[in-house]
C-alpha atoms as a PDB file:
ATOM      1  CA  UNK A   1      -2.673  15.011 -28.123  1.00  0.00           C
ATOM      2  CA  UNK A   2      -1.738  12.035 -25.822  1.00  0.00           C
ATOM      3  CA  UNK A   3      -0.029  12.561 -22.555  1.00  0.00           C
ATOM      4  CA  UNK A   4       3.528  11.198 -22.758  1.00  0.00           C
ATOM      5  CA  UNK A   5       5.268   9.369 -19.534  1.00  0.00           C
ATOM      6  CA  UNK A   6       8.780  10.913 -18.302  1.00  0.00           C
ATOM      7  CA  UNK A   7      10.101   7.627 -17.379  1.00  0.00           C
ATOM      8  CA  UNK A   8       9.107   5.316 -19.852  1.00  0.00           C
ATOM      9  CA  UNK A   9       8.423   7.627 -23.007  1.00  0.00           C
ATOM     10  CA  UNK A  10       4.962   5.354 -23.839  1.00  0.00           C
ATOM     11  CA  UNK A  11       1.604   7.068 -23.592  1.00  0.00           C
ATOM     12  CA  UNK A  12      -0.316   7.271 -20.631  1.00  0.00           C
ATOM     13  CA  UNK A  13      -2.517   4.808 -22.034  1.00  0.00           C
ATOM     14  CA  UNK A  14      -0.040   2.283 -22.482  1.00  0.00           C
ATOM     15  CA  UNK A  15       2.778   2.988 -19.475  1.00  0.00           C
ATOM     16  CA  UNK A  16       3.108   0.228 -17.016  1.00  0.00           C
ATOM     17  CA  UNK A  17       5.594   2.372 -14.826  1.00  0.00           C
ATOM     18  CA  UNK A  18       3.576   1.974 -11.811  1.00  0.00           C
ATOM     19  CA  UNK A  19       2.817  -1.994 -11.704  1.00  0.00           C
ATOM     20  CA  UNK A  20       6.592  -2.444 -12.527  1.00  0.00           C
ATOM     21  CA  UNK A  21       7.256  -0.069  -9.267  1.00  0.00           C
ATOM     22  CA  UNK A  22       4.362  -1.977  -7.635  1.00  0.00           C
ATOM     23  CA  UNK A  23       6.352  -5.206  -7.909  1.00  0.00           C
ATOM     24  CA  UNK A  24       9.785  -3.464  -6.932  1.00  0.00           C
ATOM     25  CA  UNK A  25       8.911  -1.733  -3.783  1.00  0.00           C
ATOM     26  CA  UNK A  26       9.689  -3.912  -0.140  1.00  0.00           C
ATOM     27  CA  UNK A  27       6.437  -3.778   1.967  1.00  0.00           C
ATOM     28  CA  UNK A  28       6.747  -4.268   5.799  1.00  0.00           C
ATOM     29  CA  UNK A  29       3.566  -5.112   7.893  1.00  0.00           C
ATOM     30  CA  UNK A  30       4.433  -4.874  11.485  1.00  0.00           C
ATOM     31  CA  UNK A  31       1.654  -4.149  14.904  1.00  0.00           C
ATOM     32  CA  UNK A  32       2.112  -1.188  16.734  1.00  0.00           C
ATOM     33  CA  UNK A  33       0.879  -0.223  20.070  1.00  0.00           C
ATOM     34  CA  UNK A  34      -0.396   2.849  20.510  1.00  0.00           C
ATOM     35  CA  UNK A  35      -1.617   5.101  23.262  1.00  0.00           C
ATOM     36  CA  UNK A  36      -4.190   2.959  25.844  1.00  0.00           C
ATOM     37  CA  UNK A  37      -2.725  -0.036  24.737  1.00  0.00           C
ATOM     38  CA  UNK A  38      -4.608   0.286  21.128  1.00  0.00           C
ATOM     39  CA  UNK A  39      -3.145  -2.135  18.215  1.00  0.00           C
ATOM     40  CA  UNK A  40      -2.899  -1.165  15.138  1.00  0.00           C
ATOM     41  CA  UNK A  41      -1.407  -2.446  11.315  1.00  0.00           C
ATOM     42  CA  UNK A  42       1.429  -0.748  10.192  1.00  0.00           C
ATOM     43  CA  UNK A  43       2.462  -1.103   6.598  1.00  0.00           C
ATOM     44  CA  UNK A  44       5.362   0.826   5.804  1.00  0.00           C
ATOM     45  CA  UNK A  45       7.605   1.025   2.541  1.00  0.00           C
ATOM     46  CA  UNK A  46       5.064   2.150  -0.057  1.00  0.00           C
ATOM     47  CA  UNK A  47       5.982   5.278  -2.436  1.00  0.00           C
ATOM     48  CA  UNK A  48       3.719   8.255  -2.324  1.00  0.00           C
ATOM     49  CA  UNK A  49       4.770   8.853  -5.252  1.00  0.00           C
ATOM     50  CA  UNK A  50       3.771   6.084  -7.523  1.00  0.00           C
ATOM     51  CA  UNK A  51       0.945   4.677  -5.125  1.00  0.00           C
ATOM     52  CA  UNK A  52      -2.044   6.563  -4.280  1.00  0.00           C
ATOM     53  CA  UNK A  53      -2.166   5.964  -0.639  1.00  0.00           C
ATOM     54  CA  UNK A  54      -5.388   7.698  -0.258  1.00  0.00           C
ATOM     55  CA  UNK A  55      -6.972   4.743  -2.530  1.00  0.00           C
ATOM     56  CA  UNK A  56      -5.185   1.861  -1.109  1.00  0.00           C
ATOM     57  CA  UNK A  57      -5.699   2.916   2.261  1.00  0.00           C
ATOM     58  CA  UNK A  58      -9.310   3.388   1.784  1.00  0.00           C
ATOM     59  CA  UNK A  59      -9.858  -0.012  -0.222  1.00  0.00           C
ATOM     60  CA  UNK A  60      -8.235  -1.605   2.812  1.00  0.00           C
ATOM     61  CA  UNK A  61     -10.227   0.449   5.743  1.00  0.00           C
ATOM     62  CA  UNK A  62     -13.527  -0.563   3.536  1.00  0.00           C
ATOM     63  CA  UNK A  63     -12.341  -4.021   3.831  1.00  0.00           C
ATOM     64  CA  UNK A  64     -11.508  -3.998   6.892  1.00  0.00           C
ATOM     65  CA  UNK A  65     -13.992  -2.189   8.655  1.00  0.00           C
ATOM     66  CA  UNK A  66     -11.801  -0.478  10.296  1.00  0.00           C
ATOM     67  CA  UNK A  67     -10.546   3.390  10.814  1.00  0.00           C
ATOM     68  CA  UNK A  68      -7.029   4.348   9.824  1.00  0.00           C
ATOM     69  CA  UNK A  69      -4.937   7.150   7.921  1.00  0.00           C
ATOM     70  CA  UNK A  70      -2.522   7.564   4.880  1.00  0.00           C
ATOM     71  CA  UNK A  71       0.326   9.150   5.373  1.00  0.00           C
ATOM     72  CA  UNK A  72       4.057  10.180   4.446  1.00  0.00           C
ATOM     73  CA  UNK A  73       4.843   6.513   2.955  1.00  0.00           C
ATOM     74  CA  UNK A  74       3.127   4.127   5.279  1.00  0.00           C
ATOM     75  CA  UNK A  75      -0.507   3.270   5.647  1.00  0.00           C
ATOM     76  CA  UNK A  76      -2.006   3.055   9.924  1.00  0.00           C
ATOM     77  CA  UNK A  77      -5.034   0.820  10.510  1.00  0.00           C
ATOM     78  CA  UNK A  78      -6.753   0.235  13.502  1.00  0.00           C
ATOM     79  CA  UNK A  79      -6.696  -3.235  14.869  1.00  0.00           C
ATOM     80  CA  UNK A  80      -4.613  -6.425  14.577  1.00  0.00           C
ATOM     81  CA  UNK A  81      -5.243  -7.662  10.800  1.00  0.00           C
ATOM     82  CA  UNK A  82      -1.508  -8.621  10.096  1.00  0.00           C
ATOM     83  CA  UNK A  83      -2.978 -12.271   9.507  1.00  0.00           C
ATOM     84  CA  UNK A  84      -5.331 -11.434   6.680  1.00  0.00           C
ATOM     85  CA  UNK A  85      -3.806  -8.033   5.218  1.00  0.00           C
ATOM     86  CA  UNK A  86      -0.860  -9.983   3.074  1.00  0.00           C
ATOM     87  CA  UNK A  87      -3.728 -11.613   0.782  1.00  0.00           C
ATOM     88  CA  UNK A  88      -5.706  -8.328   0.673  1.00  0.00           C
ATOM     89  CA  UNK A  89      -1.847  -6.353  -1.050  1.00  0.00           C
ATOM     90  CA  UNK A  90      -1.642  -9.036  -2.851  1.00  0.00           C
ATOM     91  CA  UNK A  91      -5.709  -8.401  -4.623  1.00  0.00           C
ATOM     92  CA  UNK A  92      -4.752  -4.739  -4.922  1.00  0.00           C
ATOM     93  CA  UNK A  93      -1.737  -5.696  -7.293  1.00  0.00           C
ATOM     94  CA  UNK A  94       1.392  -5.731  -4.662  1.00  0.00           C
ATOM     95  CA  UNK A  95       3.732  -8.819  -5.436  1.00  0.00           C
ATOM     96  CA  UNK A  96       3.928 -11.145  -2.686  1.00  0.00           C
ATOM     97  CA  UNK A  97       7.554 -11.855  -2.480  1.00  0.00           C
ATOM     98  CA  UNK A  98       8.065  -8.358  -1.687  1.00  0.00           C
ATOM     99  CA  UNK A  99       5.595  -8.174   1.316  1.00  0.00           C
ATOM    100  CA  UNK A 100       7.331  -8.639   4.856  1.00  0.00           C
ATOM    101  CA  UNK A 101       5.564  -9.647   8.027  1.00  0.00           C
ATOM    102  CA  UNK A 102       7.000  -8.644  10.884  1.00  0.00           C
END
C-alpha cells in the first residue's frame, strides 16, 4: 500500500510538496565572524522540516572543501564563499529569486 502525503493527498511517489516549499522559502547568505577573527558562510532561512539540512549541508561542505555544521534552520560553513555559494543553491534545486546576499 502506497504512502499517502498529509499536505497534498498524492502518493509519495508523486508529491512535489517539498520543491514547491523549496521555491517558497527566503534564503539569506550573510559572513559572520567568529571567535579569532574566523569567517564563516551563514545561510539562514531554510526549514528543517522540509529540507534535510544534514544533506544540503554536506553536498555544500563536499563542494566546498570546507568544515561546517547543520543546525536549527541555518547551515555554518567555514570560510568566505558568499561569492560562489548562490550558484551552488541554485544546482541543489533552491530558486534564485528567493536567495538573499547580504
Amino acid at each position: 500500500m502506497a504512502v499517502i502525503c498529509n499536505t497534498c493527498g498524492l502518493p509519495d511517489d508523486l508529491c512535489a510538496c517539498g520543491d514547491l516549499d523549496k521555491d517558497s522559502s527566503q534564503i539569506i547568505i550573510r559572513l559572520e565572524t567568529r571567535r579569532f577573527k574566523k569567517k564563516g558562510t551563514m545561510i539562514e532561512g531554510l526549514d528543517p522540516k522540509i529540507n534535510n539540512l544534514e544533506s544540503v549541508a554536506k553536498e555544500l561542505k563536499g563542494k566546498y572543501a570546507c568544515g561546517g555544521t547543520a543546525k536549527e534552520g541555518y547551515i555554518f560553513l567555514q570560510g568566505d564563499h558568499r561569492d560562489t555559494i548562490k550558484e551552488a543553491l541554485v544546482k541543489l534545486g533552491f530558486s534564485e529569486e528567493k536567495i538573499e546576499l547580504h
